[in-house]
Protein backbone atom coordinates (compact mmCIF):
# COMPACT_ATOMS: atom_id res chain seq x y z
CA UNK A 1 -128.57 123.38 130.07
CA UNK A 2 -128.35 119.85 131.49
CA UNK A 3 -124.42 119.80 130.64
CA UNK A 4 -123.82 122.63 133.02
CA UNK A 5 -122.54 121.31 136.48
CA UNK A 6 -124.02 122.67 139.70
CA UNK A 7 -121.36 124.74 141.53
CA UNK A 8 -120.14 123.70 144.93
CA UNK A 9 -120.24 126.03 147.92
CA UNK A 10 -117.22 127.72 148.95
CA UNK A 11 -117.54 127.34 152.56
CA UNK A 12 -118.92 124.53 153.98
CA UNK A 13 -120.76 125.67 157.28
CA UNK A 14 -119.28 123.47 160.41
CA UNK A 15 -122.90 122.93 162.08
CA UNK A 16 -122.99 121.91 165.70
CA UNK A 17 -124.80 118.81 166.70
CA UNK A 18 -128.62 119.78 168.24
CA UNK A 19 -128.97 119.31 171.49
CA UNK A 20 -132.53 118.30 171.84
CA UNK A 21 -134.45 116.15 169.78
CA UNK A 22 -133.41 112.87 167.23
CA UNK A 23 -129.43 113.08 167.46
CA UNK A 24 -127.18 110.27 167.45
CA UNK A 25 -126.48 110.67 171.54
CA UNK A 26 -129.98 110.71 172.20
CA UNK A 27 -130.86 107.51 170.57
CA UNK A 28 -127.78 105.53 171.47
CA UNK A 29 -128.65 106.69 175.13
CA UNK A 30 -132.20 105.03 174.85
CA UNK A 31 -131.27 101.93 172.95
CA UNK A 32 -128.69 101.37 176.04
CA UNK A 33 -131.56 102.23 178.58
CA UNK A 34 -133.88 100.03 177.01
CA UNK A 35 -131.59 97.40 176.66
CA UNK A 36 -131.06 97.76 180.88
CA UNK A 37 -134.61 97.70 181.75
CA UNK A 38 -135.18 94.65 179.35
CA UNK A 39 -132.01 92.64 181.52
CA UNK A 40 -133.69 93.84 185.00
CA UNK A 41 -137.19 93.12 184.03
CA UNK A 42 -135.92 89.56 183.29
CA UNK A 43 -133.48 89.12 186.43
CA UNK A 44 -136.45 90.20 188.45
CA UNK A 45 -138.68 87.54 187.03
CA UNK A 46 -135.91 84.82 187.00
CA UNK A 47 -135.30 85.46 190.88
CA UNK A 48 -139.28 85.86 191.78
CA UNK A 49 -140.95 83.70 189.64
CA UNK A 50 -143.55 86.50 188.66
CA UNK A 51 -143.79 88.66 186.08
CA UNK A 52 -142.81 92.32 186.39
CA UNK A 53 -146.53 93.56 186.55
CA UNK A 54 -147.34 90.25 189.15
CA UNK A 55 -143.91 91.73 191.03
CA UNK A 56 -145.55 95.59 191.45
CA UNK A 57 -148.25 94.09 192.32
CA UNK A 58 -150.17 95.68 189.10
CA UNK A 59 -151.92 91.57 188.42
């Protein structure tokens, strides 16, 4: 029985990418947006001298 090879499908379904949840898009999209805010949150504390919470006023 363990000699015997699986068979392979015949048609291999072409599957679309999801639109909502984990995809590729979607992450790429929120490493890139979360690479942004990091650069303005330190541009805004390089040109102020405060921190971003001291900045909104939040400290």
């Amino acid at each position: 029985m363990a000699d015997q090879q699986t068979p392979s499908p015949a048609v291999v379904p072409n599957l679309e990418e999801p639109k909502f949840g984990f995809n590729n898009y979607a992450e790429r999209l929120n490493g890139r947006a979360a690479m942004v805010g990091f650069v303005v949150a330190l541009a805004i504390e390089f040109s102020t001298g405060q921190g971003l919470l001291s900045w909104l006023g939040l400290l």
